[in-house]
N, C-alpha and C. Protein backbone atom coordinates (compact mmCIF):
# COMPACT_ATOMS: atom_id res chain seq x y z
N UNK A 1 8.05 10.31 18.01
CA UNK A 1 7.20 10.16 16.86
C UNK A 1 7.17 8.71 16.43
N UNK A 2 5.80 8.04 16.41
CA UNK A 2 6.00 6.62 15.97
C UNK A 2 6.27 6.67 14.15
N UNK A 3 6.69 5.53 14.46
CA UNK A 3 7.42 5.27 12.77
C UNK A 3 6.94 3.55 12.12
N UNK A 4 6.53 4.06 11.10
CA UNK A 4 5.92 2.27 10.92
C UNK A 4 7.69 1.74 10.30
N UNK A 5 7.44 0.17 11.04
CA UNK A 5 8.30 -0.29 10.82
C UNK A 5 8.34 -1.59 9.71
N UNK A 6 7.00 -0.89 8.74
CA UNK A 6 7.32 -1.84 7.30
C UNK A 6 7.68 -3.62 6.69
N UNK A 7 7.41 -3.90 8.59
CA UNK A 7 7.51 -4.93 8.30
C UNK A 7 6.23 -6.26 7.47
N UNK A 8 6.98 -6.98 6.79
CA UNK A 8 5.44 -7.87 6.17
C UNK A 8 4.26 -7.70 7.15
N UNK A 9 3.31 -7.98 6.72
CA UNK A 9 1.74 -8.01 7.48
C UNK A 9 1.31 -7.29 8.55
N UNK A 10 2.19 -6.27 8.43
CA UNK A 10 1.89 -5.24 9.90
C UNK A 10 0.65 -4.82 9.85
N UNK A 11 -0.44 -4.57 10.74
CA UNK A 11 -1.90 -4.81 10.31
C UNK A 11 -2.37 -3.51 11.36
N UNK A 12 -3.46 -2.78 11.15
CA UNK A 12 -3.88 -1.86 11.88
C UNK A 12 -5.11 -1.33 11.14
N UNK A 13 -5.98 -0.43 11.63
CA UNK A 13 -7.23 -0.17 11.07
C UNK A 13 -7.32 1.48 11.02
N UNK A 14 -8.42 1.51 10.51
CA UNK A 14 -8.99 3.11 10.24
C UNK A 14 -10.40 3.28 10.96
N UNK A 15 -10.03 4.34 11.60
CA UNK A 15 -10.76 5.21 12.74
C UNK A 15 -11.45 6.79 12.22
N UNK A 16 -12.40 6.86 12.77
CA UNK A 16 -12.91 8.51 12.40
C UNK A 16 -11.91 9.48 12.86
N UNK A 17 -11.78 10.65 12.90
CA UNK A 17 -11.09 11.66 13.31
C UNK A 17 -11.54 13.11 13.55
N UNK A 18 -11.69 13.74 14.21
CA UNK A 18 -12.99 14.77 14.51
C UNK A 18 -12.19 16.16 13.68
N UNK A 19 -11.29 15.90 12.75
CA UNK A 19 -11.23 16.91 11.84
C UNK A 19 -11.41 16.34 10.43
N UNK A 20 -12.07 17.47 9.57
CA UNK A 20 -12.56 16.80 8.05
C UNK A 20 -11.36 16.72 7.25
N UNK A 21 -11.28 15.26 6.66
CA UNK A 21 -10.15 14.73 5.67
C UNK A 21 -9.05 13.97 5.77
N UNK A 22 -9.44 13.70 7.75
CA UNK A 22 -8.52 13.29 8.06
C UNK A 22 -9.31 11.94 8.51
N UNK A 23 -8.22 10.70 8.66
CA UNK A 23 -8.43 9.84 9.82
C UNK A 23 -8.05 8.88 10.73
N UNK A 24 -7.83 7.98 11.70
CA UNK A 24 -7.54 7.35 12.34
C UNK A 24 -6.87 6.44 12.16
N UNK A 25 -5.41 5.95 12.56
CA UNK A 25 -4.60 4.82 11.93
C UNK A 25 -4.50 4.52 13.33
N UNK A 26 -4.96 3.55 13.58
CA UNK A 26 -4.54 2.51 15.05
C UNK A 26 -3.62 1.54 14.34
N UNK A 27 -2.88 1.10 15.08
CA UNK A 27 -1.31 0.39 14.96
C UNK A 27 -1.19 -0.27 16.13
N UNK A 28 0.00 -2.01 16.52
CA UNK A 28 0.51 -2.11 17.44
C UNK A 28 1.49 -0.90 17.96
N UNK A 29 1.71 -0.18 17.32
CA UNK A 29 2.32 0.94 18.10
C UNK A 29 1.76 2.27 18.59
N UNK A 30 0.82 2.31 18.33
CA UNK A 30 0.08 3.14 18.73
C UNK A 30 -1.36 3.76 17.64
N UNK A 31 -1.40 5.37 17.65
CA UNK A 31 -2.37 5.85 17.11
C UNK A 31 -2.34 7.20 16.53
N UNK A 32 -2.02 6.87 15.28
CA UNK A 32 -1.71 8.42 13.99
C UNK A 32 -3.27 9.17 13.51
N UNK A 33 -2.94 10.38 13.44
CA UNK A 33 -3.97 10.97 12.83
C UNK A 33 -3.27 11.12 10.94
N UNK A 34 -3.93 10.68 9.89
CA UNK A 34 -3.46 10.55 8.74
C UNK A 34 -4.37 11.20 7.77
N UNK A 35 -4.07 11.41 6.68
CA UNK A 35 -4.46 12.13 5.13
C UNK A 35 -4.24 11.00 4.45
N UNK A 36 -4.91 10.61 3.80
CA UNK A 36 -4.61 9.74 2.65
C UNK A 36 -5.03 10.35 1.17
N UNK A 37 -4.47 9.97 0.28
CA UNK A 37 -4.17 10.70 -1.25
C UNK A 37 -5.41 10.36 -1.87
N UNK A 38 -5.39 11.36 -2.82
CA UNK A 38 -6.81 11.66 -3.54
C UNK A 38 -7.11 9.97 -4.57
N UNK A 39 -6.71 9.17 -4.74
CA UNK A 39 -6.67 7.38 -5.65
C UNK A 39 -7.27 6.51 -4.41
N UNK A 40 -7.73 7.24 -3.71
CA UNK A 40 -7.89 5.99 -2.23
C UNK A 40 -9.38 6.19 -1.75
N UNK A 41 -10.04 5.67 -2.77
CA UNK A 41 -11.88 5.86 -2.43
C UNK A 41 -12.35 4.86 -1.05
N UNK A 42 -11.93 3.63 -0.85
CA UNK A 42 -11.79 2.46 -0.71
C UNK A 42 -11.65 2.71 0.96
N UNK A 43 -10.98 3.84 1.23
CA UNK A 43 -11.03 3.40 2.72
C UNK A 43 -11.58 4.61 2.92
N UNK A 44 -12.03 3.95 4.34
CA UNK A 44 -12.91 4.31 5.44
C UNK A 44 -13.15 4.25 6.90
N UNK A 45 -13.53 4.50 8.19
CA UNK A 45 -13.42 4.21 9.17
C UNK A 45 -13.95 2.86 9.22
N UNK A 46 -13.83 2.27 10.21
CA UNK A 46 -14.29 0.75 10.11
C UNK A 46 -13.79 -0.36 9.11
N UNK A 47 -12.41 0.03 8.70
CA UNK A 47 -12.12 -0.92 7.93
C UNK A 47 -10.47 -0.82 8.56
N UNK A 48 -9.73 -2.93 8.05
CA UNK A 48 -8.44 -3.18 8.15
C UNK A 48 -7.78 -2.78 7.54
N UNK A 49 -6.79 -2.51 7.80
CA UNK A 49 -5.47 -2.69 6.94
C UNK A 49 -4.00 -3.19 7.01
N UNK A 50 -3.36 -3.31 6.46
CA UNK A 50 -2.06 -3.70 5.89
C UNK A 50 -1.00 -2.15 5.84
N UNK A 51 -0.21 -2.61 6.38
CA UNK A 51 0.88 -1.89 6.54
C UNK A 51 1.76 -1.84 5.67
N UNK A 52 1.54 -1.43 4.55
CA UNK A 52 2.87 -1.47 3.46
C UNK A 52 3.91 -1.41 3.46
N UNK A 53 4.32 0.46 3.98
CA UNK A 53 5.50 1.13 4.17
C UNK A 53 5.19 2.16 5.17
N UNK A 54 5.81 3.13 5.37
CA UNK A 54 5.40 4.58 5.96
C UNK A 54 4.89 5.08 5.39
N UNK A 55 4.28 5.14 4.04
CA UNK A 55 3.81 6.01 3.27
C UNK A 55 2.51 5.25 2.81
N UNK A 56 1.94 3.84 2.85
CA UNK A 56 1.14 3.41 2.01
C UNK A 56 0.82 2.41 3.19
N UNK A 57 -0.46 2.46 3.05
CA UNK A 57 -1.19 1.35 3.69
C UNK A 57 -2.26 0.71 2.45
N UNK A 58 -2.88 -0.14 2.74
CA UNK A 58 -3.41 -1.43 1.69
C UNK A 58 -5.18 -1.84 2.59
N UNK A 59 -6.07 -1.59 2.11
CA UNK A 59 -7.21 -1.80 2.55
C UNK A 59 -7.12 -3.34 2.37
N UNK A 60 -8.34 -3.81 3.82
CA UNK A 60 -8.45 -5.51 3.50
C UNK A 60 -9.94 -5.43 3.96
N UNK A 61 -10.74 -6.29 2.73
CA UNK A 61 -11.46 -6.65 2.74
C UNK A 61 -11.58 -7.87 3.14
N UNK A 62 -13.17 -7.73 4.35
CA UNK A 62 -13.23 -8.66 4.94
C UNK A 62 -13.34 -10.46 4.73
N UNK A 63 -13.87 -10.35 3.72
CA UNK A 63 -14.05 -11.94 3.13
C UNK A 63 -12.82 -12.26 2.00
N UNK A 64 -12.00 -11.06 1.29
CA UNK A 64 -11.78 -11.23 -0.12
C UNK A 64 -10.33 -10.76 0.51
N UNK A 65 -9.91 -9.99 1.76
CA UNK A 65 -8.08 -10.13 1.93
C UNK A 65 -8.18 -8.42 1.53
N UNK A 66 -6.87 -8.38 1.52
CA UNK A 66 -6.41 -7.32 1.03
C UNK A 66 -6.61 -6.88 -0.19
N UNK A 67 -7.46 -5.66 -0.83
CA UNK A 67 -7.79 -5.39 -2.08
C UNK A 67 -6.92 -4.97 -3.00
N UNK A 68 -6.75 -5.03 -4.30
CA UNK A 68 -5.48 -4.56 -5.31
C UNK A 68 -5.16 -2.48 -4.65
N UNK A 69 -4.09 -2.96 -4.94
CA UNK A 69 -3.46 -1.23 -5.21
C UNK A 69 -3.22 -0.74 -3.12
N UNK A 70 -2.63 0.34 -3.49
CA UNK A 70 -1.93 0.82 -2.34
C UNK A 70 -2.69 2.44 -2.33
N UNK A 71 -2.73 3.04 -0.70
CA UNK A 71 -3.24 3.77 -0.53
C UNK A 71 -2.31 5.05 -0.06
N UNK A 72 -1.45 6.07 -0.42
CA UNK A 72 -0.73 6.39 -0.10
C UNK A 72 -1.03 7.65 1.31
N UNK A 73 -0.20 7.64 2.18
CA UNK A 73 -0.46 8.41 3.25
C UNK A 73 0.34 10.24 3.06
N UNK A 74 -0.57 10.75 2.63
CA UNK A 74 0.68 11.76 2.45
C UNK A 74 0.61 13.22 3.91
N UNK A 75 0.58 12.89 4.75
CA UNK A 75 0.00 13.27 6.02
C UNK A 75 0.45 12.53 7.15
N UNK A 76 0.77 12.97 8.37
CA UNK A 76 0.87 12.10 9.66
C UNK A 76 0.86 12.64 10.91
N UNK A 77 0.36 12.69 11.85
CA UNK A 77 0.78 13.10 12.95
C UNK A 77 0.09 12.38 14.23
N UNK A 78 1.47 11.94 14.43
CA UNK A 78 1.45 10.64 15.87
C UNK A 78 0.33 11.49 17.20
N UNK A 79 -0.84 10.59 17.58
CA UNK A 79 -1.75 11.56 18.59
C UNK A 79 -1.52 10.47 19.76
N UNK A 80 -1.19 9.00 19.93
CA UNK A 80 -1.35 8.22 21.30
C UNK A 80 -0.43 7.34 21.24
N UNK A 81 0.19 6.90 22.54
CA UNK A 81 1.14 5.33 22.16
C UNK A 81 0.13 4.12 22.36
N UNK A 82 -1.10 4.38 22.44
CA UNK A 82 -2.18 3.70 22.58
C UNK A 82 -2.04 2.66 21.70
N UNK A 83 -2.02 1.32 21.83
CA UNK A 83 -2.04 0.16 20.79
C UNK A 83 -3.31 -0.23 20.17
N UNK A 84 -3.19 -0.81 19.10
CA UNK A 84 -4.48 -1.04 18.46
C UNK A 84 -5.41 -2.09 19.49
N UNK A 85 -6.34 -2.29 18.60
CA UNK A 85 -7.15 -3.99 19.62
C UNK A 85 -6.77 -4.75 18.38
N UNK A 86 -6.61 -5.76 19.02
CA UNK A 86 -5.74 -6.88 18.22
C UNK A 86 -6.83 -8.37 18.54
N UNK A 87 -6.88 -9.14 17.49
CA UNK A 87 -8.12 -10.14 17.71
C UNK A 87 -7.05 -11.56 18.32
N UNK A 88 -7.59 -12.56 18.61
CA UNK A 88 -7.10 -13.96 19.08
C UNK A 88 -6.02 -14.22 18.42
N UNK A 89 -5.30 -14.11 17.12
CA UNK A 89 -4.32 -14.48 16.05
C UNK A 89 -3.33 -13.23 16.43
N UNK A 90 -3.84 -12.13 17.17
CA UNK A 90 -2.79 -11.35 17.57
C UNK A 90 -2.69 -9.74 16.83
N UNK A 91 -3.45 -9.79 15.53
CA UNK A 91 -3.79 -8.54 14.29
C UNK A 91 -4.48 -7.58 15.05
N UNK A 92 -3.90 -6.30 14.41
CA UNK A 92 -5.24 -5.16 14.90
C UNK A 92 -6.23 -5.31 13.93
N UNK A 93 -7.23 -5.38 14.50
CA UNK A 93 -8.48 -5.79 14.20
C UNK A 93 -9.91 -4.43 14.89
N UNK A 94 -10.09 -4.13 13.63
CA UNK A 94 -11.36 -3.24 14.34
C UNK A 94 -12.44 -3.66 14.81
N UNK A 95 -12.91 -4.74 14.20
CA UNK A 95 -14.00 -5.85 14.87
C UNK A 95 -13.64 -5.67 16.81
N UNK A 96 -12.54 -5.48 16.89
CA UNK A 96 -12.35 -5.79 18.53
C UNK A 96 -12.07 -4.55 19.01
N UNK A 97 -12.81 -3.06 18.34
CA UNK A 97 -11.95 -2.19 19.05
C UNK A 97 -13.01 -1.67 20.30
């Protein structure tokens, strides 16, 4: 079972998921199917993020960074060891997926 390892700026994106409510967490470690909590309008497929903790990831907007407040994950289940796409600086980056 992958496990985020919480470290500063761990970066990965959000993916569709072909069941409703759920969706896509690509990671350098691979690829979670996730729930995120009812305070989290903000994300969506096609967007970055920030790796908080195991429990919270952080939407980043593209021009403006990472947006205020935390998105909590209350859901998980590891589907690939598949790594994210990661851009020139090395980040998972959905732009490159």
């Amino acid at each position: 079972m992958f496990l985020f390892t919480g470290a500063p700026e761990q970066s990965g994106y959000l993916t569709a998921a072909p069941v409703p409510d759920w969706l896509g967490l690509a990671t350098a470690g691979g690829r979670d199917a996730i729930v995120l909590g009812d305070a989290c309008d903000v994300a969506a497929p096609g967007v970055n993020v920030v790796i908080v903790d195991s429990d919270h990831v952080q939407v980043v907007d593209p021009l403006a960074g990472p947006l205020p407040g935390v998105c909590s994950v209350t859901r998980r289940m590891h589907m690939s060891d598949v790594p994210c796409a990661r851009n020139p600086a090395g980040l998972c980056d959905v732009a490159f997926e």
